[in-house]
N, C-alpha and C. Protein backbone atom coordinates (compact mmCIF):
# COMPACT_ATOMS: atom_id res chain seq x y z
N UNK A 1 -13.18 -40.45 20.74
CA UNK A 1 -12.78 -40.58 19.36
C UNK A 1 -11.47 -41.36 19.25
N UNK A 2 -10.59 -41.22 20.50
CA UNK A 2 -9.10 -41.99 19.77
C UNK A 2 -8.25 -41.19 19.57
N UNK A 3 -7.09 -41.67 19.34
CA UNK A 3 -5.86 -40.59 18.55
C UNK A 3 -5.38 -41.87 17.27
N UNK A 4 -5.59 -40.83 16.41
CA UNK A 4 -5.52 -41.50 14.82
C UNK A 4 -3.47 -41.60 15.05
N UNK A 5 -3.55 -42.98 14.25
CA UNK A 5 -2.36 -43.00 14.21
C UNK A 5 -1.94 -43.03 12.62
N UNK A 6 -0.38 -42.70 12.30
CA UNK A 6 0.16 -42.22 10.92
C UNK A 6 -0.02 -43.93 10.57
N UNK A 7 -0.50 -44.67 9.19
CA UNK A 7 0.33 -45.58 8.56
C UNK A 7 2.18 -46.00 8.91
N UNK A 8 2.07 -46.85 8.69
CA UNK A 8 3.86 -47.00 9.00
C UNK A 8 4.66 -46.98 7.57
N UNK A 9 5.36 -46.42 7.84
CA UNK A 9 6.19 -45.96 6.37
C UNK A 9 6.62 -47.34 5.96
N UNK A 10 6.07 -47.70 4.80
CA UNK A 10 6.62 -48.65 3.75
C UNK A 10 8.22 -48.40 2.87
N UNK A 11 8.73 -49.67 3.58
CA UNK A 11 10.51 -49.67 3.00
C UNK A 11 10.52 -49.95 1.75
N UNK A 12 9.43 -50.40 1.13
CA UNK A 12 8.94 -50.52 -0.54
C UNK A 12 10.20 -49.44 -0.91
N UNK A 13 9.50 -48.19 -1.07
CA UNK A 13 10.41 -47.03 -1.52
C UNK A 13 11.69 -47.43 -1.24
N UNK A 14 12.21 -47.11 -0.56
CA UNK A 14 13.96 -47.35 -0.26
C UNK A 14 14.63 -48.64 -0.86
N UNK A 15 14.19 -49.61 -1.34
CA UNK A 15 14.25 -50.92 -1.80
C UNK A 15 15.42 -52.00 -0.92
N UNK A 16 14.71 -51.84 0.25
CA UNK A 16 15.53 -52.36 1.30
C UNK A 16 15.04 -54.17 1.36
N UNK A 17 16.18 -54.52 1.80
CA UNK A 17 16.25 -56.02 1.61
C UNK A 17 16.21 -56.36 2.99
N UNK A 18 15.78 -57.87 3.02
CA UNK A 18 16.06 -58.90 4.55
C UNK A 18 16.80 -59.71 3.97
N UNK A 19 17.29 -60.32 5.00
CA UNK A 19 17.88 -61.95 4.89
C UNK A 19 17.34 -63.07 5.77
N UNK A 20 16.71 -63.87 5.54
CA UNK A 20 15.73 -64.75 6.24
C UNK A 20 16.53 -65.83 6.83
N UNK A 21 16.37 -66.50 7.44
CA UNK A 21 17.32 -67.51 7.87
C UNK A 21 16.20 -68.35 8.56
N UNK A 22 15.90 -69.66 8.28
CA UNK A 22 15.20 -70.35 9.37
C UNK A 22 15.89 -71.40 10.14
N UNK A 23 15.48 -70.73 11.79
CA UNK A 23 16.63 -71.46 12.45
C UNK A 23 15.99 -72.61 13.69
N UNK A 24 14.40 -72.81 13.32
CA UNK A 24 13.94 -73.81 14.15
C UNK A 24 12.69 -74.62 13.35
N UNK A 25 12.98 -75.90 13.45
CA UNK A 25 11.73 -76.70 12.77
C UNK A 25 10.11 -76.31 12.70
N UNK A 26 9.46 -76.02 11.88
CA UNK A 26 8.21 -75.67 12.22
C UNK A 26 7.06 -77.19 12.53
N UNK A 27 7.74 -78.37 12.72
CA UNK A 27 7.20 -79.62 13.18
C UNK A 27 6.35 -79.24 14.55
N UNK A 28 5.11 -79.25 14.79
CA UNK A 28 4.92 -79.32 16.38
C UNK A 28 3.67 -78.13 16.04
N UNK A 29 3.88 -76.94 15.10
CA UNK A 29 3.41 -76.36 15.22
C UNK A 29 2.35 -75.88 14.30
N UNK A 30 1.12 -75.33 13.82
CA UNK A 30 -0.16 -74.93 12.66
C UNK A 30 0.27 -75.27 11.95
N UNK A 31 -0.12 -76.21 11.14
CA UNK A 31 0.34 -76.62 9.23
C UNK A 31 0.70 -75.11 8.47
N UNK A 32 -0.22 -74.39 9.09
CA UNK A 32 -0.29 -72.90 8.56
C UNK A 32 1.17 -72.51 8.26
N UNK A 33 1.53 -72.49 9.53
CA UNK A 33 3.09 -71.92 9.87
C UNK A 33 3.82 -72.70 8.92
N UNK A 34 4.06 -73.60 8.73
CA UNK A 34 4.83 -74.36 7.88
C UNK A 34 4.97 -73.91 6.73
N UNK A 35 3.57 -73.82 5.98
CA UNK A 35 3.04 -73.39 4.97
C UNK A 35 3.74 -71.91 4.41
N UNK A 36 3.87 -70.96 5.56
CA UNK A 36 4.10 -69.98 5.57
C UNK A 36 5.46 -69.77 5.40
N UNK A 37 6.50 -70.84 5.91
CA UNK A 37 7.87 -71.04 6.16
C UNK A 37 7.92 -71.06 4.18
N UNK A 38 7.33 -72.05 4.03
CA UNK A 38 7.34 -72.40 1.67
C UNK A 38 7.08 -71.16 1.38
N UNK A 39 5.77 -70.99 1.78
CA UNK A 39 5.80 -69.86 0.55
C UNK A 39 6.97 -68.31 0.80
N UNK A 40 7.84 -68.29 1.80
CA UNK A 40 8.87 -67.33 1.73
C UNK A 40 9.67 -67.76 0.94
N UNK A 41 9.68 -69.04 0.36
CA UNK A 41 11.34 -69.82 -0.32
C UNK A 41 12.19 -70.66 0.55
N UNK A 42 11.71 -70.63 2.02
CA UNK A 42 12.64 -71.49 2.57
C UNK A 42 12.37 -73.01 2.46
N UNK A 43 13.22 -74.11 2.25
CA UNK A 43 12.74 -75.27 2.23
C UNK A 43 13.50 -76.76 3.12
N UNK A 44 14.61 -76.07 3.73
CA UNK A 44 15.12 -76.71 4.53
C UNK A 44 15.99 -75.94 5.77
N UNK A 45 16.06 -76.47 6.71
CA UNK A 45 16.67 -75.56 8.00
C UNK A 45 18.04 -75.04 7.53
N UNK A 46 18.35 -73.72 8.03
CA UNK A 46 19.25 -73.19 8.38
C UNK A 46 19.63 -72.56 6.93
N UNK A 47 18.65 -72.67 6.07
CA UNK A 47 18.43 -71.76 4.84
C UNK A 47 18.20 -70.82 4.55
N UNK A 48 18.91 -69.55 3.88
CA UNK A 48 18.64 -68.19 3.80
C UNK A 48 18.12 -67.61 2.56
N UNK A 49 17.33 -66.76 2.54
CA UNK A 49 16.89 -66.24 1.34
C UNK A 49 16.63 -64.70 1.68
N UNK A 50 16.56 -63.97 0.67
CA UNK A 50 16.87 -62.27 0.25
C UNK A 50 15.91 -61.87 0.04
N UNK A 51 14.54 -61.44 0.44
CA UNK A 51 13.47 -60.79 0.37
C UNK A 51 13.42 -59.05 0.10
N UNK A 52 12.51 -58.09 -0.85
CA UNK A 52 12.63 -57.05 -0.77
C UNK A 52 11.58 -56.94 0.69
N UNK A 53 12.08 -56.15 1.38
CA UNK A 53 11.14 -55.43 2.68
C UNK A 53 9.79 -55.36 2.15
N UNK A 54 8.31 -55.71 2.12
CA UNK A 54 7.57 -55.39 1.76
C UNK A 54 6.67 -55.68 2.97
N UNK A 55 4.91 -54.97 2.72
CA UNK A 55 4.12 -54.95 4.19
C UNK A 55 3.48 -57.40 4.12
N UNK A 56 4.09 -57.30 2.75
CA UNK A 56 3.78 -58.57 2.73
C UNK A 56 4.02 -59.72 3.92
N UNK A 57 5.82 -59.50 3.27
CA UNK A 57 7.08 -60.22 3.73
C UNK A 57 6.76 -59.84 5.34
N UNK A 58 6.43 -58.39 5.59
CA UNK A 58 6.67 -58.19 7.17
C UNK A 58 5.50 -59.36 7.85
N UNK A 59 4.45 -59.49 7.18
CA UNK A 59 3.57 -60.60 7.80
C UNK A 59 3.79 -61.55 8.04
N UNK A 60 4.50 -62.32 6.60
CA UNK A 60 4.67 -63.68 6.97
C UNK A 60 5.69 -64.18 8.01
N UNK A 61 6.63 -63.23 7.99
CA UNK A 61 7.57 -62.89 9.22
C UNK A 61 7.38 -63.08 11.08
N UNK A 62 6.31 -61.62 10.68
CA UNK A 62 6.05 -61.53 12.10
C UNK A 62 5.22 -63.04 12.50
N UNK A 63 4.15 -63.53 11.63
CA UNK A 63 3.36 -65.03 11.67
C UNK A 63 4.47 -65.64 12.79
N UNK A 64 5.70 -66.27 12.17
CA UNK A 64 6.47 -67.14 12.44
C UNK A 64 7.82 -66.96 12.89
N UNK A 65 7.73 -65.49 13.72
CA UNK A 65 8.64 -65.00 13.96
C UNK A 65 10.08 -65.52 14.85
N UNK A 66 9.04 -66.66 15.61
CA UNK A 66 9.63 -67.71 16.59
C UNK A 66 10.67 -68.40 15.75
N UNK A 67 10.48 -68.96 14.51
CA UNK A 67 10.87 -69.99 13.88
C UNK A 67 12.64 -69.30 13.12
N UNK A 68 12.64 -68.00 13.00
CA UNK A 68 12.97 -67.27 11.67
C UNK A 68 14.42 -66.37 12.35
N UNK A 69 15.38 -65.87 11.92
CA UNK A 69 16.33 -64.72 12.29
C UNK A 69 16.00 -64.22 10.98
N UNK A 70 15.98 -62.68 11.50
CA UNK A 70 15.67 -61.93 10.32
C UNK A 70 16.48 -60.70 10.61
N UNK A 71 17.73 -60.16 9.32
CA UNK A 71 18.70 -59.24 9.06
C UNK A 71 18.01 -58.59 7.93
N UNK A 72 18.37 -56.90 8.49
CA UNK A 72 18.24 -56.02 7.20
C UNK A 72 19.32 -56.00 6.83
N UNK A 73 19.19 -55.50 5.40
CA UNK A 73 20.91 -55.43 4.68
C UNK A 73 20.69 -53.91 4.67
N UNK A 74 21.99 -53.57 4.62
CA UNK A 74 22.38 -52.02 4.21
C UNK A 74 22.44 -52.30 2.41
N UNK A 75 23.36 -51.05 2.05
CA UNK A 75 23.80 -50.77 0.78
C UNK A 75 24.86 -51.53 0.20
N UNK A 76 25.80 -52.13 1.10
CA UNK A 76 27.07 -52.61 0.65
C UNK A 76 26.28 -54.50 0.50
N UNK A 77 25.20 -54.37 1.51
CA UNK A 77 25.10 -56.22 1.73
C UNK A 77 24.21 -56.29 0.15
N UNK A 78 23.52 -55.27 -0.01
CA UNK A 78 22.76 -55.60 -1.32
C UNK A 78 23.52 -55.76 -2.31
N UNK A 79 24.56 -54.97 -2.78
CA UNK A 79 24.85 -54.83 -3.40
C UNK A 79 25.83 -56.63 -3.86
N UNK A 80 26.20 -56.72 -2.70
CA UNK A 80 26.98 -58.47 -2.50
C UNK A 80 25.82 -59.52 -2.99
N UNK A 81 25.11 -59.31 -2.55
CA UNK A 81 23.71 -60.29 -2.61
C UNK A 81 23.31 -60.68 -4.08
N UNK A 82 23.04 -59.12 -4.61
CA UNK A 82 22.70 -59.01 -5.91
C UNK A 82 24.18 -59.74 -6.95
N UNK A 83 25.26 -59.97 -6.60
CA UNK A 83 26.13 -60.26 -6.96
C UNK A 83 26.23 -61.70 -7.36
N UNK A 84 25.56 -62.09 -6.19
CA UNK A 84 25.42 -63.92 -6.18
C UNK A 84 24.31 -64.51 -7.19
């Protein structure tokens, strides 16, 4: 039968943020990936953008994980973020 495993707790609830940063060309590699780099908001290297944590965001992430630095914010970074 297996051993059933729990779902992974969604950071939805907690309304926890990333900070995306793309820190390598996606030239060379699946149009896909590229593709995937736009539709997060990034549009040129070494560009950051503020995502809520979602099981979405964690995909397109993990996809192109090679390409990407990815920071959670605490309470104090949101709060800065939301500021800008």
């Amino acid at each position: 039968m297996g051993v059933k495993h729990n779902p992974p707790i969604s950071n939805v609830a907690t309304g926890k943020m990333l900070r995306i940063t793309q820190m390598h060309s996606a030239i060379g590699y699946e149009s896909s990936q590229g593709r995937t780099v736009k539709a997060l908001g990034i549009h040129k290297m070494h560009q950051t953008v503020v995502k809520r944590d979602t099981p979405d965001i964690r995909g397109m992430i993990f996809k192109i994980q090679h390409l990407l630095r990815v920071e959670e914010l605490d309470a104090a970074e949101q709060a800065e973020e939301g500021a800008k």
